[in-house]
Protein backbone atom coordinates (compact mmCIF):
# COMPACT_ATOMS: atom_id res chain seq x y z
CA UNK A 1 17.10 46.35 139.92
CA UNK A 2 14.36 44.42 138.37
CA UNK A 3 14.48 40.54 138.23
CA UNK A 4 14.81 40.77 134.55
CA UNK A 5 17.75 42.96 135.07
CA UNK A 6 19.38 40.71 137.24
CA UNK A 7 18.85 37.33 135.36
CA UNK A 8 20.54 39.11 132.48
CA UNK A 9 23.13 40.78 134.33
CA UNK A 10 23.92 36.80 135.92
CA UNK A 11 23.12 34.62 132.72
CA UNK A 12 26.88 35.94 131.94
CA UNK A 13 28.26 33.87 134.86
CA UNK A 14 29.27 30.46 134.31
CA UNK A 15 27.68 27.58 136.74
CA UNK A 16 29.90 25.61 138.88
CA UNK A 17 29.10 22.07 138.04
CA UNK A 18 30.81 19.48 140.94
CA UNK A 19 29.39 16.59 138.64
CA UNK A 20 27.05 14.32 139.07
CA UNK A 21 25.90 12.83 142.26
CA UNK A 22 26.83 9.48 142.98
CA UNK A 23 23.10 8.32 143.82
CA UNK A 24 21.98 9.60 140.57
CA UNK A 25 24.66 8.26 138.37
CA UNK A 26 24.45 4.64 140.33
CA UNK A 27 20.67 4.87 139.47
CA UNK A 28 21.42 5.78 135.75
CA UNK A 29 23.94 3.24 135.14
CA UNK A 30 22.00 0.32 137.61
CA UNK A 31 25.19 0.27 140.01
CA UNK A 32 24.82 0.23 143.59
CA UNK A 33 25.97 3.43 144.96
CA UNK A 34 29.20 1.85 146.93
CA UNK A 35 30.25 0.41 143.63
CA UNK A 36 30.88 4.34 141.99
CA UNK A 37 34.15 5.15 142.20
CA UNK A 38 34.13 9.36 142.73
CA UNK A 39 37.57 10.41 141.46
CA UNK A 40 36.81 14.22 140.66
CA UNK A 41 37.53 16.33 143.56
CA UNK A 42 41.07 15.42 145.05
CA UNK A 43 38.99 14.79 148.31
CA UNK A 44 41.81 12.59 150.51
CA UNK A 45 40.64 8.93 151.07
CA UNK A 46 43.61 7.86 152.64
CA UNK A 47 42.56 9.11 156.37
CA UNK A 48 40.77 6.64 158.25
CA UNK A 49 37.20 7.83 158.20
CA UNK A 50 36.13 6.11 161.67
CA UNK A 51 39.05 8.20 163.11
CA UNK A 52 37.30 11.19 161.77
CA UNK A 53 34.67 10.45 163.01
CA UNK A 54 35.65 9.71 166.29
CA UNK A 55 37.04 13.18 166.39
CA UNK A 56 34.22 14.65 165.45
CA UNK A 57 32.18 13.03 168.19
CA UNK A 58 34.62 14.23 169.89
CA UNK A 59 34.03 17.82 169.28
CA UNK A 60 30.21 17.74 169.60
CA UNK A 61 30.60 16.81 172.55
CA UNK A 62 31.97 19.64 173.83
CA UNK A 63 29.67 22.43 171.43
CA UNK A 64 26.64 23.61 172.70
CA UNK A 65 24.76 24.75 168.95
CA UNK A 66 23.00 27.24 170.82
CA UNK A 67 26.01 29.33 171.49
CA UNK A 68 27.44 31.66 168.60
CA UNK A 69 31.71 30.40 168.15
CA UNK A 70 33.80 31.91 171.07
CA UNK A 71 36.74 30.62 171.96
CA UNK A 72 37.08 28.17 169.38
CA UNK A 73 38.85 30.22 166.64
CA UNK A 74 41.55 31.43 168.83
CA UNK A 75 42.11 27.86 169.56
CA UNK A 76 42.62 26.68 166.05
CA UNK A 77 44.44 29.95 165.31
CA UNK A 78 47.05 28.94 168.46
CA UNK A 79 47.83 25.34 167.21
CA UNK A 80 48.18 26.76 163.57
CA UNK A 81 50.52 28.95 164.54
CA UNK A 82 52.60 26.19 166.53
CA UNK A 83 52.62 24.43 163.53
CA UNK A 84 53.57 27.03 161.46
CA UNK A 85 56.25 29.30 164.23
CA UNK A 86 54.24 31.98 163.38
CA UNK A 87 52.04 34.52 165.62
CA UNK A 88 48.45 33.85 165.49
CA UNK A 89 47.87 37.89 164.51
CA UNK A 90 49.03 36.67 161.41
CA UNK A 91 46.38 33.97 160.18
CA UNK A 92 42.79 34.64 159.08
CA UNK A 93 40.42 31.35 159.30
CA UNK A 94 37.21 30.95 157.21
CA UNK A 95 35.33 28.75 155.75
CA UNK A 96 36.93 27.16 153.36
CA UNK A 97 39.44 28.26 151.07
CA UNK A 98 36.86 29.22 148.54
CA UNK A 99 35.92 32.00 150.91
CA UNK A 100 39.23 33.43 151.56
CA UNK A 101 39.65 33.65 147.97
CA UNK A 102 36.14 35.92 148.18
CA UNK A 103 38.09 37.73 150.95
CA UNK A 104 40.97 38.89 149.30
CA UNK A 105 39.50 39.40 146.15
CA UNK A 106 36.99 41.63 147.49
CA UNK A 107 38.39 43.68 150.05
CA UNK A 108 41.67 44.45 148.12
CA UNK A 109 39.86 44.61 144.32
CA UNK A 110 37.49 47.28 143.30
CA UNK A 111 35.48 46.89 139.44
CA UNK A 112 38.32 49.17 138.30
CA UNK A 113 41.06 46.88 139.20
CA UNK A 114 42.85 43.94 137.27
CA UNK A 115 43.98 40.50 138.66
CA UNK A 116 46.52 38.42 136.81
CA UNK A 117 46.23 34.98 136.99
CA UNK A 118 48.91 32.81 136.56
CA UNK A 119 47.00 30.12 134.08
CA UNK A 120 45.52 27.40 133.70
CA UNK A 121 43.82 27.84 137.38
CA UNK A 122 41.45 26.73 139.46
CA UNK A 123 38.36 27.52 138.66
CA UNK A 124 37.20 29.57 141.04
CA UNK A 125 39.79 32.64 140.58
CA UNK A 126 38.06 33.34 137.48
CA UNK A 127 34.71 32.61 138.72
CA UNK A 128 35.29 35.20 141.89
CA UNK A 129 36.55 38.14 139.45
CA UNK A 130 33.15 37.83 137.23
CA UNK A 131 31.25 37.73 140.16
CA UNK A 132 32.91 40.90 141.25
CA UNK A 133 33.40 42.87 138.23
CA UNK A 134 37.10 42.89 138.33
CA UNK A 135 39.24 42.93 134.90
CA UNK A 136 40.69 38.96 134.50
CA UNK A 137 44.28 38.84 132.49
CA UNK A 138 46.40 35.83 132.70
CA UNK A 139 50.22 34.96 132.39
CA UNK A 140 49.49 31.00 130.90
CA UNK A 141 52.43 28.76 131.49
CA UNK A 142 54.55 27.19 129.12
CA UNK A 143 54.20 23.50 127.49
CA UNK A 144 56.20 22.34 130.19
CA UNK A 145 54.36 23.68 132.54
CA UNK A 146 56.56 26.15 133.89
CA UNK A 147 56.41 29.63 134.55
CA UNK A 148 58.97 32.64 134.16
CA UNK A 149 58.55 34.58 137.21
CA UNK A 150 60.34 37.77 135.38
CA UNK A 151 57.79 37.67 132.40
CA UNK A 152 55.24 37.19 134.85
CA UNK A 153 55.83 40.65 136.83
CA UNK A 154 56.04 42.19 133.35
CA UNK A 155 52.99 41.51 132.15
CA UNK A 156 51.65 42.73 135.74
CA UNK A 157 51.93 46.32 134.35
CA UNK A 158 49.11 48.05 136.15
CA UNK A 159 47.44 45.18 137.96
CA UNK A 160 46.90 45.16 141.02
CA UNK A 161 46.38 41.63 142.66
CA UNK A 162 48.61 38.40 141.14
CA UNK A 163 46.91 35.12 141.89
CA UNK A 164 48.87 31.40 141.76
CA UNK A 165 48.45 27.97 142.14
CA UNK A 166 51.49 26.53 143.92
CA UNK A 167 51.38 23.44 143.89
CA UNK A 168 49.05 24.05 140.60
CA UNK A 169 45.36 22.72 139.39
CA UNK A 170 44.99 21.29 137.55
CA UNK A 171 48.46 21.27 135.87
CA UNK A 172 49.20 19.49 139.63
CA UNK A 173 53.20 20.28 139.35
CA UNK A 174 54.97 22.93 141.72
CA UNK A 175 56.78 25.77 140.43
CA UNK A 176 60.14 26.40 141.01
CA UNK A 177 60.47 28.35 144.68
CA UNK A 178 63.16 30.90 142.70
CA UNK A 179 60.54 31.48 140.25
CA UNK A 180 57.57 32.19 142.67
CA UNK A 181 59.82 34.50 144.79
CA UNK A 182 60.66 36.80 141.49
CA UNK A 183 56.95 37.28 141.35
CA UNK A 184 56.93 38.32 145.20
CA UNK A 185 59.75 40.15 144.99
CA UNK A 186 59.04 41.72 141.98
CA UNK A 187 55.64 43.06 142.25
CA UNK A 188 54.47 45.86 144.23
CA UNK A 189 50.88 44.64 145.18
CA UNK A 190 50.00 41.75 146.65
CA UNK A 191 50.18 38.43 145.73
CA UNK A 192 47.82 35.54 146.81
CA UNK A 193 49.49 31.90 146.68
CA UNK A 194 47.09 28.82 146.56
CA UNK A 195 48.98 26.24 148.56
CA UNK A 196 46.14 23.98 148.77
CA UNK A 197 48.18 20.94 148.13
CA UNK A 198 51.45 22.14 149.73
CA UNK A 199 51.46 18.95 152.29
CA UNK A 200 51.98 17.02 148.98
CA UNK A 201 54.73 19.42 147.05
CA UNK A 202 58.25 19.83 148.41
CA UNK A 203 57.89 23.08 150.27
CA UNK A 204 55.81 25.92 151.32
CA UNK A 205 56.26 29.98 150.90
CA UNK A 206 54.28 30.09 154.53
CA UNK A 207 57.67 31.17 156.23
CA UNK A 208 57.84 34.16 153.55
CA UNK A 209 54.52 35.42 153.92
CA UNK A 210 54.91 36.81 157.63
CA UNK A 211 58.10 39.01 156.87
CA UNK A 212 56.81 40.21 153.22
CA UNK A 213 53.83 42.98 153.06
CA UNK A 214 52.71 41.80 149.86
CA UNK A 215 52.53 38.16 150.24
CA UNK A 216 49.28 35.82 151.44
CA UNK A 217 49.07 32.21 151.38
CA UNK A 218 46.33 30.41 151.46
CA UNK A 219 45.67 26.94 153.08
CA UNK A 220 42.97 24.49 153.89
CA UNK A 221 41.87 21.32 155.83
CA UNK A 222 40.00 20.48 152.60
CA UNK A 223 42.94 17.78 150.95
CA UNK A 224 45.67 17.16 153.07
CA UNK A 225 43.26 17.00 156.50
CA UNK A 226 40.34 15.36 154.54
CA UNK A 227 37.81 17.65 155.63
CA UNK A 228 36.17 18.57 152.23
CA UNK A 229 33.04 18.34 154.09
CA UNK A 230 33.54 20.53 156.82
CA UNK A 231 34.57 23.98 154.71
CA UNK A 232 37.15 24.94 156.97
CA UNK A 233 40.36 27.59 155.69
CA UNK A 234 43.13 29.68 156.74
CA UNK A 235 45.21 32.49 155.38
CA UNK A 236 48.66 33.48 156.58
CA UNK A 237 50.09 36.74 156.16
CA UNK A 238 51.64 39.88 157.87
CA UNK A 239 50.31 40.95 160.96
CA UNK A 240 48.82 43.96 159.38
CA UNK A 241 47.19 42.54 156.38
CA UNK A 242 45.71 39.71 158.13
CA UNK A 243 44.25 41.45 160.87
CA UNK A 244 42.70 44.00 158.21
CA UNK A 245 41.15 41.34 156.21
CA UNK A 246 39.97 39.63 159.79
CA UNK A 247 38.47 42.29 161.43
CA UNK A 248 37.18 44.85 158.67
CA UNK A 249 36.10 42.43 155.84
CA UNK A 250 35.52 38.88 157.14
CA UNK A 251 32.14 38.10 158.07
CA UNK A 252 31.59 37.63 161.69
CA UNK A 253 31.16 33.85 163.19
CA UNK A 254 32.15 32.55 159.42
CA UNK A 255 32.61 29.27 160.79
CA UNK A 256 31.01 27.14 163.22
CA UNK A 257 32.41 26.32 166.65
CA UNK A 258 31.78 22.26 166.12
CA UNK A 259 33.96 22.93 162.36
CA UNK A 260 36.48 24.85 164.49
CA UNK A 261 36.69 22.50 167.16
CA UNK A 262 37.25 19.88 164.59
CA UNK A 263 40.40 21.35 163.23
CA UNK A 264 41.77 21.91 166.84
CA UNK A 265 41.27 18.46 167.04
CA UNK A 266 42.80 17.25 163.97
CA UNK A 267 45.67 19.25 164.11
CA UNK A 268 46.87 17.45 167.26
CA UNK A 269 46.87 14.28 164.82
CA UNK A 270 50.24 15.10 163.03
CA UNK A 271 50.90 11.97 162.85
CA UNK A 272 48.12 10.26 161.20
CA UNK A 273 48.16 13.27 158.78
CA UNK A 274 51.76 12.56 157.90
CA UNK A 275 51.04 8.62 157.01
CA UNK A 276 48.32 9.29 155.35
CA UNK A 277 50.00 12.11 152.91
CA UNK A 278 53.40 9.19 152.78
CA UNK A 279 50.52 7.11 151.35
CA UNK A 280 49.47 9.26 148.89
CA UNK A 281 52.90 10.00 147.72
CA UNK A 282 53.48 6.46 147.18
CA UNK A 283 50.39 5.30 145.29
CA UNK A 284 50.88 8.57 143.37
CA UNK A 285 53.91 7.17 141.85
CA UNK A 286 52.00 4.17 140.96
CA UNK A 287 49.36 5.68 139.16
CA UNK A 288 51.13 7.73 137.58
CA UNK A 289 53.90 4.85 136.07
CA UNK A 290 50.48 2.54 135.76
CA UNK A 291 48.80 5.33 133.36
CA UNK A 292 51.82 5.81 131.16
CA UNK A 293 52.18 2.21 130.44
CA UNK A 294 48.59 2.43 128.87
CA UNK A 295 48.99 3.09 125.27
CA UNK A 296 46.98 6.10 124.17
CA UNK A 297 47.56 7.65 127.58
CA UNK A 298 49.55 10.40 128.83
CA UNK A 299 50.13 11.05 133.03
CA UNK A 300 51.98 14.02 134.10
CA UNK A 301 54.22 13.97 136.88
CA UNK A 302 52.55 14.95 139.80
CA UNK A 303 53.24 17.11 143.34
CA UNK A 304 49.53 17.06 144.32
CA UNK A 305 47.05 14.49 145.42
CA UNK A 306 46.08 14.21 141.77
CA UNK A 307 46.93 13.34 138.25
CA UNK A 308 46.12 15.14 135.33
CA UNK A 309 46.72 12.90 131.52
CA UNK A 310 45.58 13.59 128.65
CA UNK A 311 44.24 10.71 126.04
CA UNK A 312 44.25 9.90 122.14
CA UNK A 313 40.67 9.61 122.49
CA UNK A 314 39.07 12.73 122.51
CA UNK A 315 38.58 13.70 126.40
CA UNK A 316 35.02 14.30 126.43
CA UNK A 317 33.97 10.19 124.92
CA UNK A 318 36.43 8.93 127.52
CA UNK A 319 34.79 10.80 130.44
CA UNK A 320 31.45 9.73 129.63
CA UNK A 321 32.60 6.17 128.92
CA UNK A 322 34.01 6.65 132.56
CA UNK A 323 30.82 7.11 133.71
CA UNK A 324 29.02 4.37 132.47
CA UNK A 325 31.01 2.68 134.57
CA UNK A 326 30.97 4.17 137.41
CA UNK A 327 33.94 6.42 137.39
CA UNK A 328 33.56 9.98 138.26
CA UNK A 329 36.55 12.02 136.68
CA UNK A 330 36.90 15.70 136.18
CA UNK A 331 37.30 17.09 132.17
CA UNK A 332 39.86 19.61 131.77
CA UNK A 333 40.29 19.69 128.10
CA UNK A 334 43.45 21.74 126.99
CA UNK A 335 46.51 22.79 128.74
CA UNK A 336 49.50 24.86 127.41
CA UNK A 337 50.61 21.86 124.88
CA UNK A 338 48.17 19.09 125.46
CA UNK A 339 44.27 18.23 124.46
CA UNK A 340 41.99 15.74 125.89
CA UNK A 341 43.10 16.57 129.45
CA UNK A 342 41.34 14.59 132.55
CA UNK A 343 42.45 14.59 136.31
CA UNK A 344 41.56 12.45 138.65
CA UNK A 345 42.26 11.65 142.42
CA UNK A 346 45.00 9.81 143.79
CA UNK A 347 43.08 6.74 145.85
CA UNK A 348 44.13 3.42 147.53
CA UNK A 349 44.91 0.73 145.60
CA UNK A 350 41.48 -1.37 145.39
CA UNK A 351 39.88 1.95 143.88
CA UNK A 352 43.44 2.77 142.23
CA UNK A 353 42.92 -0.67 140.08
CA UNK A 354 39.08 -0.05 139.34
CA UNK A 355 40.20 2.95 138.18
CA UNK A 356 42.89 1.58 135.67
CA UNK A 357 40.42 -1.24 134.65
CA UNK A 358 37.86 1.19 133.76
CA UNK A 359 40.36 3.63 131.85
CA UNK A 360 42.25 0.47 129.64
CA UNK A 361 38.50 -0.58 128.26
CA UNK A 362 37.61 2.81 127.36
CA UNK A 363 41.13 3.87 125.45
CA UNK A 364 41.18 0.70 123.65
């Protein structure tokens, strides 16, 4: 394939844009870069950073760089499946959730094979399926934000993967368990569940997935665990599945032994993990009853670290207003029902009331 070839072949991809830094927007807008408020990425600022750091001193301590990972996945893989009273034959770790997405999608999808995605989604379900070739459909949820679980397996006539958000995003609500579990029960093939927020939601389907063959969930360090940084992700499934995709279609050494180490650590920190996600809860309520009381506004109830609204003001004016002052939302546009969508992160207060203070002068 020429070079030609292939720039054509990939100008049909979309580009991934994770916004704009926060050193070049405090330059642009002549803030100092402590004073930007990122609020785009649901990364959790409720852990302590100097405790995360401390555990990742920790953990370089004891890696030696030079050494390819050893031990240190069978470690993490042990104390996840403590946590979760599962065997560790049936988790798959990689790096990042973004690449067990790649994972399944590729090892169980050929070009001749549909996914349905349960829709809207994140982004990179439809991103991954381009990138591969595969035939995209979607099941879209209602104006409420729900989804029928028996419509759903009818319109998965001949496909062969089903992909969800549970809790979803950027809707951020979690579907009703009964719901799901007619879509797992219903379906044939497998079905990939994107529990990425589950420590914020009311339950988990992780218990399901190692008695079912046709169920994975996926997890990750990236919210809950504040390691956005890091890349670090885990599947759970049956015992055969998950040793499939481990051993015949992950890459070897995916992650390294310091990011691994890391996660050993910070999963003996249940405690801290569990105050910090209390905190969330509780300052989600408050942004959420803050946002409503803002005429012009509209905040959805919320089982994520997030909070998706929609404004009168078209969405688009009231992000880049946003960022003339410093705050760094994400644009979602429309959802089943709504226009003008934004999300943004759940924070502590002092960023929580920036935030608000920001939002009121722009909607006015």
């Amino acid at each position: 394939m020429t070079l030609e070839r292939f720039k054509l072949r990939s100008s049909e991809l979309g580009v991934y844009e994770p916004g704009e830094p926060i050193e070049t927007l405090a330059e642009r807008v002549g803030l100092p870069s402590d004073r930007i408020l990122k609020l785009n990425a649901n990364e959790n600022l409720f852990l302590p950073r100097s405790k995360l750091q401390r555990i990742m001193a920790e953990a370089t301590s004891e890696t030696d760089p030079r050494l390819y990972p050893g031990e240190e996945e069978e470690l993490l893989a042990g104390k996840l499946a403590s946590l979760h009273d599962i065997s560790t034959d049936q988790i798959v770790i990689g790096s990042g959730g973004d690449q067990i997405i790649n994972l399944v999608i590729s090892s169980i999808l050929r070009p001749t094979d549909t996914l349905l995605a349960v829709t809207p989604t994140f982004s990179m379900y439809p991103r991954t399926v381009a990138i591969r070739g595969v035939t995209y459909r979607v099941a879209p949820l209602d104006n409420r934000f729900m989804m029928d679980g028996e419509k759903v397996v009818e319109e998965a006539r001949e496909v062969d993967l089903i992909v969800l958000c549970n809790p979803n995003n950027p809707t951020s609500n979690q579907l009703p368990r009964g719901e799901v579990m007619k879509v797992v029960e219903g379906f044939d093939g497998p079905v990939l569940i994107d529990e990425a927020y589950a420590e914020f939601g009311q339950y988990s389907l992780i218990d399901e997935a190692a008695e079912r063959d046709n169920l994975i969930i996926l997890r990750t360090f990236s919210k809950a665990y504040g390691l956005a940084g890091l890349r670090l992700g885990y599947a759970v499934t049956n015992t055969v599945l998950a040793r499939t995709l481990a051993e015949r279609y992950m890459m070897p050494f995916s992650v390294p032994s310091l990011v691994l180490r890391i996660g050993v650590r910070l999963l003996e920190e249940q405690a801290m993990i569990r105050e910090a996600v209390e905190e969330v809860k509780l300052e989600r309520g408050f942004l959420v009853d803050s946002l409503n009381k803002i005429e012009g506004v509209r905040a959805f109830p919320s089982d994520t670290n997030f909070i998706l609204f929609c404004t009168r003001k078209p969405h688009e004016d009231v992000y880049a207003s946003l960022l003339e002052r410093g705050v760094i939302v994400r644009r979602i546009g429309s959802v089943p029902g709504y226009e003008n969508c934004l999300r943004v992160t759940v924070t502590p207060r002092m960023a929580t009331m920036k935030f608000l203070d920001a939002l009121k002068e722009v909607v006015a």
